[in-house]
C-alpha atoms as a PDB file:
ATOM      1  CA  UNK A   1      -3.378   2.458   9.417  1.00  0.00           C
ATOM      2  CA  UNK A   2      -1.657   5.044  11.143  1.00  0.00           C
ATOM      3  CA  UNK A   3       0.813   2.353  12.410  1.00  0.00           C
ATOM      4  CA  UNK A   4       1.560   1.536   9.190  1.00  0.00           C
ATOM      5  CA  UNK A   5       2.179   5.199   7.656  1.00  0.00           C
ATOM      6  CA  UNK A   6       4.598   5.563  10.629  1.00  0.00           C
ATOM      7  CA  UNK A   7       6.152   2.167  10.018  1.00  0.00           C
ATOM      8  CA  UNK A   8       6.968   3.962   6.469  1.00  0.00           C
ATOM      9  CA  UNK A   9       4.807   1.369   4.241  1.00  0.00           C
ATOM     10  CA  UNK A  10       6.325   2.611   0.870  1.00  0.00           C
ATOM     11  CA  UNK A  11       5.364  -0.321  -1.826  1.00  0.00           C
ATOM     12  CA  UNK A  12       8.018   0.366  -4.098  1.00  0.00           C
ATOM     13  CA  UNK A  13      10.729  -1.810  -5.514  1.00  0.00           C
ATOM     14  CA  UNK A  14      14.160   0.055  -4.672  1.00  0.00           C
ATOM     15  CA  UNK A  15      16.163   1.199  -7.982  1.00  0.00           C
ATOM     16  CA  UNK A  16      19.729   1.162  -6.287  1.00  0.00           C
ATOM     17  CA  UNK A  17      21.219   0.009  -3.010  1.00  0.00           C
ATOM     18  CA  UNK A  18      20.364   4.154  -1.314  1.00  0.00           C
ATOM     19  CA  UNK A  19      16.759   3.974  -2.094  1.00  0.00           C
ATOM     20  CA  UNK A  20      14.050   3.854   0.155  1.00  0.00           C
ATOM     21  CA  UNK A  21      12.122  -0.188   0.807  1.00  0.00           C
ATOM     22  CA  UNK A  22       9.355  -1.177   2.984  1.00  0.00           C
ATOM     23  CA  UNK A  23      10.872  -2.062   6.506  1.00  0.00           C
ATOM     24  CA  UNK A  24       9.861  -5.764   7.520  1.00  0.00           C
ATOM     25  CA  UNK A  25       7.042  -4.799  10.232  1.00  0.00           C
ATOM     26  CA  UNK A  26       5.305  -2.745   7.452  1.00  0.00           C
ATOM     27  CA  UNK A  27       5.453  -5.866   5.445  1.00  0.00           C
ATOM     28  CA  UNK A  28       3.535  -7.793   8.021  1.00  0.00           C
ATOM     29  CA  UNK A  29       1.162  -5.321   8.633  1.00  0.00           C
ATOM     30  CA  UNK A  30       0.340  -4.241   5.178  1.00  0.00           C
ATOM     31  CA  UNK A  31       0.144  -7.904   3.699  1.00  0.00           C
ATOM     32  CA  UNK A  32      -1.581 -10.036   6.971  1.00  0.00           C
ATOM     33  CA  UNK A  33      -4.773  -9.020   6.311  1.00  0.00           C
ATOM     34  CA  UNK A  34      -4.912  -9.847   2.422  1.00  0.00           C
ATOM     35  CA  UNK A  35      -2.933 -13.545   2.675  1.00  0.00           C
ATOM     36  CA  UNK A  36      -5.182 -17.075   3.344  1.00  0.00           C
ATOM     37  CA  UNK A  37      -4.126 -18.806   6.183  1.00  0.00           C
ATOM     38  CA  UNK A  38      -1.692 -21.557   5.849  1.00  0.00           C
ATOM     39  CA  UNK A  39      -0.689 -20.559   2.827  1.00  0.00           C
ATOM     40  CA  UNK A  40       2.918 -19.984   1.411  1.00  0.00           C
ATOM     41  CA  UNK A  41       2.234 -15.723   1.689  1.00  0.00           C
ATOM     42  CA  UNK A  42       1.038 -16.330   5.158  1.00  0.00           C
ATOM     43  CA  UNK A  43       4.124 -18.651   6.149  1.00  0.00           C
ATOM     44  CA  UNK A  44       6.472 -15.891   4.826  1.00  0.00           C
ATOM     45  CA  UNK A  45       4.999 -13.338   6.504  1.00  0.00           C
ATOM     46  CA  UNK A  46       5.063 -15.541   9.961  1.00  0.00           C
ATOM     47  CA  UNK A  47       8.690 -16.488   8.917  1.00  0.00           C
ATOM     48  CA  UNK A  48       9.820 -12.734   8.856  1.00  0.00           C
ATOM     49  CA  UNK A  49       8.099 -11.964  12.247  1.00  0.00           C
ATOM     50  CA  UNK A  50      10.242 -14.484  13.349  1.00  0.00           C
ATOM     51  CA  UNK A  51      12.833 -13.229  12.100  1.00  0.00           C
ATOM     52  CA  UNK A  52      12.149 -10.209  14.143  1.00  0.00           C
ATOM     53  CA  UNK A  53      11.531 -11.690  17.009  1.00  0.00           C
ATOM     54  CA  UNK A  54      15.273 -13.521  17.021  1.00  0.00           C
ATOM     55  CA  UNK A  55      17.324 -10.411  16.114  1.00  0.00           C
ATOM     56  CA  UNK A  56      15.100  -8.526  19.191  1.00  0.00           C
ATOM     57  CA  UNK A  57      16.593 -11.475  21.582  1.00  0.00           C
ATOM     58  CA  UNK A  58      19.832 -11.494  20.021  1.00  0.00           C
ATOM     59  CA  UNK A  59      20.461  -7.963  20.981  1.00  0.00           C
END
């Protein structure tokens, strides 16, 4: 929990392009727990940590 509070895990939907969103690693670790496995949620939420994981090695 504390991860995610530091993460920033705000749940709202931005208004304009300034406003605050939920970073992708609060994403994961908000949503992971409440998803079935194999199912579409779970392969998004696999899909951005892959994501992730790519843009770490690319830089």
């Amino acid at each position: 929990m504390v991860v995610l509070m530091i993460a920033g895990g705000s749940a709202q939907m931005p208004s304009s392009i300034f406003s605050s969103v939920r970073p992708m690693t609060s994403a994961i670790s908000a949503e992971m727990g409440e998803t079935v496995f194999r199912d579409l949620h779970f392969q998004s939420l696999f899909a951005i940590g892959i994501v992730l994981f790519y843009h770490h090695l690319w830089l």
